[in-house]
Structures are given as C-alpha cells and as structure tokens.
N, C-alpha and C. Protein backbone atom coordinates (compact mmCIF):
# COMPACT_ATOMS: atom_id res chain seq x y z
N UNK A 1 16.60 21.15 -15.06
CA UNK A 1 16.21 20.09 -14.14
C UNK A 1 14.73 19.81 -14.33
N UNK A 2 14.44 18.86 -14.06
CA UNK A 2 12.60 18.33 -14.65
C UNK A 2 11.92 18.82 -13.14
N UNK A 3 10.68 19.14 -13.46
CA UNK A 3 9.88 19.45 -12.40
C UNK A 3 9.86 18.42 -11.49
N UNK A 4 9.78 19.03 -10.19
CA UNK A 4 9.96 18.05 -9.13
C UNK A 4 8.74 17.85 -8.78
N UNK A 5 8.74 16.39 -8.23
CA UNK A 5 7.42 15.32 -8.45
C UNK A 5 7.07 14.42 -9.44
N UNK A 6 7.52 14.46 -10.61
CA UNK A 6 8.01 13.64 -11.56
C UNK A 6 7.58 12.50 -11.38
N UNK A 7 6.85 11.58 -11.82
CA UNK A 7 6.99 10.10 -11.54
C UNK A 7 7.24 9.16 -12.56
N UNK A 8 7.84 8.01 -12.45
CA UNK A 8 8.50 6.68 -13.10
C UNK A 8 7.29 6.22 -12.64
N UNK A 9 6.47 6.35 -12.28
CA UNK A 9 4.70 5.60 -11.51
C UNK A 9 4.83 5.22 -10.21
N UNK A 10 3.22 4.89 -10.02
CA UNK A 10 3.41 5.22 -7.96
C UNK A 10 2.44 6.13 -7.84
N UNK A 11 2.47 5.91 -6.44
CA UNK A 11 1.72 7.32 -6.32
C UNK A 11 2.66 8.64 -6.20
N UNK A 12 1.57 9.88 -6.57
CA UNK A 12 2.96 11.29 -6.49
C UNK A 12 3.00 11.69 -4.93
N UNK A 13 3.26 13.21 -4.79
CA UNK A 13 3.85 13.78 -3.38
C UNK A 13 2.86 13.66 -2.30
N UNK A 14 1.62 13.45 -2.73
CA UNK A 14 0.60 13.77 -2.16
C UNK A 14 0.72 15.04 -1.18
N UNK A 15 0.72 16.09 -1.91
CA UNK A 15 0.99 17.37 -1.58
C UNK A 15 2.04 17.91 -0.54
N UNK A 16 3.04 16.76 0.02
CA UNK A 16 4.18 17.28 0.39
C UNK A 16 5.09 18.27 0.24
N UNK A 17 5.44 19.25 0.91
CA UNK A 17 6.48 19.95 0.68
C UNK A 17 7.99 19.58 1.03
N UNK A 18 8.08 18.40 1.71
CA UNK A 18 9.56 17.92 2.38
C UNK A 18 10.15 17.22 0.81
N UNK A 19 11.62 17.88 0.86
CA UNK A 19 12.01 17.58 -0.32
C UNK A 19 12.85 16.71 0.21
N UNK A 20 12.79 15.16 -0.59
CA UNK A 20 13.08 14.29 -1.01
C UNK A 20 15.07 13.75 -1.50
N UNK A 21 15.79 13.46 -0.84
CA UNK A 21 16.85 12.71 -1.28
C UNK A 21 16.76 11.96 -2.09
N UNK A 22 17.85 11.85 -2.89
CA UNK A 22 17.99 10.09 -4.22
C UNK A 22 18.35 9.22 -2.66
N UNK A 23 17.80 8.08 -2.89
CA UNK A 23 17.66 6.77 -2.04
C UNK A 23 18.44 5.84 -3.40
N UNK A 24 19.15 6.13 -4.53
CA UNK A 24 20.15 4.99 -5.06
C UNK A 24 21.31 4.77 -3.90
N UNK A 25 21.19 3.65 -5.03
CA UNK A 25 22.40 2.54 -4.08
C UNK A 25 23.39 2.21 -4.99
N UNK A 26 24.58 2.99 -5.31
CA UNK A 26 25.83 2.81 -5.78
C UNK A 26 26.42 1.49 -5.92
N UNK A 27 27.19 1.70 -6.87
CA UNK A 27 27.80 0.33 -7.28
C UNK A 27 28.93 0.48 -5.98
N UNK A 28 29.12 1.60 -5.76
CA UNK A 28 30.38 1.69 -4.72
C UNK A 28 30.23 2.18 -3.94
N UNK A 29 28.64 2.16 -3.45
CA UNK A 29 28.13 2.36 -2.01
C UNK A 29 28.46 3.73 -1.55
N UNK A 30 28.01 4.56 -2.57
CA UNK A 30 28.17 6.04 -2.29
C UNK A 30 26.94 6.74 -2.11
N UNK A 31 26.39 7.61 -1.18
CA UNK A 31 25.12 8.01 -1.50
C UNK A 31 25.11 9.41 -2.37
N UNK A 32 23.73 9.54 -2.68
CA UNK A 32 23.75 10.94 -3.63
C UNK A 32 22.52 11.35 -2.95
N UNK A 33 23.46 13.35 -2.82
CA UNK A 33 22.73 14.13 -1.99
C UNK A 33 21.85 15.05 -3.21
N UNK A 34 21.75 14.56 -4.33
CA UNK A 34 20.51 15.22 -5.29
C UNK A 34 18.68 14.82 -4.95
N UNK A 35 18.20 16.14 -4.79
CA UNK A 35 16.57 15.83 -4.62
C UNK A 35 15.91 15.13 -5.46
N UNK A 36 15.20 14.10 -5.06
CA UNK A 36 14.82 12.94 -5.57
C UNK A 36 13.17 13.60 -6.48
N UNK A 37 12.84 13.53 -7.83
CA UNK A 37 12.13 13.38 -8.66
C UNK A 37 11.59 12.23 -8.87
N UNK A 38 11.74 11.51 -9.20
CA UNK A 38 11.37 10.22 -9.66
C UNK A 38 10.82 8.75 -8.88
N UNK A 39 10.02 8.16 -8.51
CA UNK A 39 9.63 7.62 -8.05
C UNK A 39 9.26 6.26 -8.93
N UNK A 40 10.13 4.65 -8.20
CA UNK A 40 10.14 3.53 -8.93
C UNK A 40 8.94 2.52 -8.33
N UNK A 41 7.74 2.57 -9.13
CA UNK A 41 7.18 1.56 -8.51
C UNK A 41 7.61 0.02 -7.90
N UNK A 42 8.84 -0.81 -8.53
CA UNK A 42 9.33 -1.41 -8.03
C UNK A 42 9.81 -1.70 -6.96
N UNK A 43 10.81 -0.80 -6.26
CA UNK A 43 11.58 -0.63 -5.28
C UNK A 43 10.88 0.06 -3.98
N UNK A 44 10.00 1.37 -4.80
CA UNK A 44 9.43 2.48 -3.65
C UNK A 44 10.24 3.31 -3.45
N UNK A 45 11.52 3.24 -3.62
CA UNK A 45 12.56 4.59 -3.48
C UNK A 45 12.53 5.59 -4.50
N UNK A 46 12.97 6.83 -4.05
CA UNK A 46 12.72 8.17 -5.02
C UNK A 46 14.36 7.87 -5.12
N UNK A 47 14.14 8.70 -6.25
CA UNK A 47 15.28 8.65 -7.29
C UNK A 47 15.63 10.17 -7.43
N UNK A 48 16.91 10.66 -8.01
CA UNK A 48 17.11 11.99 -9.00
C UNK A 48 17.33 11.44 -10.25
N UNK A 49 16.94 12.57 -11.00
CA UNK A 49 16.57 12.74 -12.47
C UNK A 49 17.92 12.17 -13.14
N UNK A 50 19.17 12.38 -12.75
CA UNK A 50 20.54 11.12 -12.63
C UNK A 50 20.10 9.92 -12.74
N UNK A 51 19.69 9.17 -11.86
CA UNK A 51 19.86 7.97 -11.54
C UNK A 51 18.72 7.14 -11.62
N UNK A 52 17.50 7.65 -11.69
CA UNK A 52 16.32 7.14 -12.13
C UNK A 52 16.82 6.55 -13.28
N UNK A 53 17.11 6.25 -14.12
CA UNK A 53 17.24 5.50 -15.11
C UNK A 53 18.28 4.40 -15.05
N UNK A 54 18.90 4.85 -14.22
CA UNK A 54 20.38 3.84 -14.28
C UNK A 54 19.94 2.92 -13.39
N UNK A 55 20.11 1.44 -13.62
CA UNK A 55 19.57 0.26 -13.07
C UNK A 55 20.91 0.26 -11.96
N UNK A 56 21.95 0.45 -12.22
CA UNK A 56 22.97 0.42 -10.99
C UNK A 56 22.65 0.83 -9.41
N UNK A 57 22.36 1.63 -9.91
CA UNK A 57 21.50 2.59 -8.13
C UNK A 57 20.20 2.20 -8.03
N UNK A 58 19.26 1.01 -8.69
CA UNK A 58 17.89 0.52 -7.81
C UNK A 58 18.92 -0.43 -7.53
N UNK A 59 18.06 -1.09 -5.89
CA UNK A 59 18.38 -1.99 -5.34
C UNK A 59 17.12 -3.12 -5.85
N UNK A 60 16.57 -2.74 -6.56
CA UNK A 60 15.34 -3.63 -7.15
C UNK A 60 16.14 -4.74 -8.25
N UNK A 61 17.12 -4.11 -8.90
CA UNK A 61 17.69 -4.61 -9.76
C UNK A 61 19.16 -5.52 -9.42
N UNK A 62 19.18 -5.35 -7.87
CA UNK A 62 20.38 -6.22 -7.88
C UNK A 62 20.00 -7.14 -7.81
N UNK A 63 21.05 -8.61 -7.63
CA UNK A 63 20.84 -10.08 -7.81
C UNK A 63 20.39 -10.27 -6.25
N UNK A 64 19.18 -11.30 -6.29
CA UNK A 64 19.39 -11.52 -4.85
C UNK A 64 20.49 -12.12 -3.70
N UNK A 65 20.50 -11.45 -2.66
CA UNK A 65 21.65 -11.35 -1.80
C UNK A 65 22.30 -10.63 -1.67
N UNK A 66 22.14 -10.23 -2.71
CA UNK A 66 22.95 -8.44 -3.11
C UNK A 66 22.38 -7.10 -2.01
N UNK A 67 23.73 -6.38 -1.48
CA UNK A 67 23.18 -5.08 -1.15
C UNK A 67 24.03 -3.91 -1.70
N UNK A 68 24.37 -3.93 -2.44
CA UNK A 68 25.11 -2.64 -3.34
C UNK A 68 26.38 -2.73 -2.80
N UNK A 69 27.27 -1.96 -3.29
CA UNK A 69 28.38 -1.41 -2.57
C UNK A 69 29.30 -2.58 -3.11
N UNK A 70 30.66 -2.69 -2.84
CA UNK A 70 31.72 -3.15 -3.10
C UNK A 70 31.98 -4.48 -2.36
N UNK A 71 32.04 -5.65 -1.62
CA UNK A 71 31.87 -6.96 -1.47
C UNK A 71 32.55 -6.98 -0.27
C-alpha cells in the first residue's frame, strides 16, 4: 500500500492524524470504506490508492448534471 498522505497535488495532511475515507463516487453509487491517500486538486476529495486514478469515482469528471450512481 503507498504511504499515506500521498498526493495527486493540493495541499498534504497538514499534520493530521484522522484517517481519511475514499470520498469516490461509483458508477453504481457504492461507497468505498478504503483510507483515502490521494488527494485531487480538482474535486478536493481524497481518494484510495484504487480509485485515485479511475476517472469513474471523481465527481469532477462527470458530465454536468450528473451525480454518480445509476439514473
């Protein structure tokens, strides 16, 4: 697993110890209970080392009007 605090850019923990949830947003509106690493300057939501990369779970990347999840 990558060291936690990790950043995609942003600012980091600023010396926090409260560990962090993934804040993705599922294509099928599922949440994920993995500790969040990654941080998207876009959006502002922390991510896990999963899903940080996958454009499916930012909500930065959906179309506008869009809120994740199934219709």
């Amino acid at each position: 697993m990558a060291a936690r605090g990790a950043l995609m850019g942003g600012r980091g923990g600023d010396g926090e110890n409260l560990e962090r949830l993934c804040q993705g947003v599922s294509p099928n509106d599922e949440p994920c209970d993995f500790p969040a690493t990654v941080h998207c300057p876009t959006c502002g939501r922390w991510f896990c080392d999963a899903h940080a990369e996958n454009e499916e779970w930012h909500s930065c990347t959906l179309a506008p009007g869009e809120e994740g999840g199934e219709g």
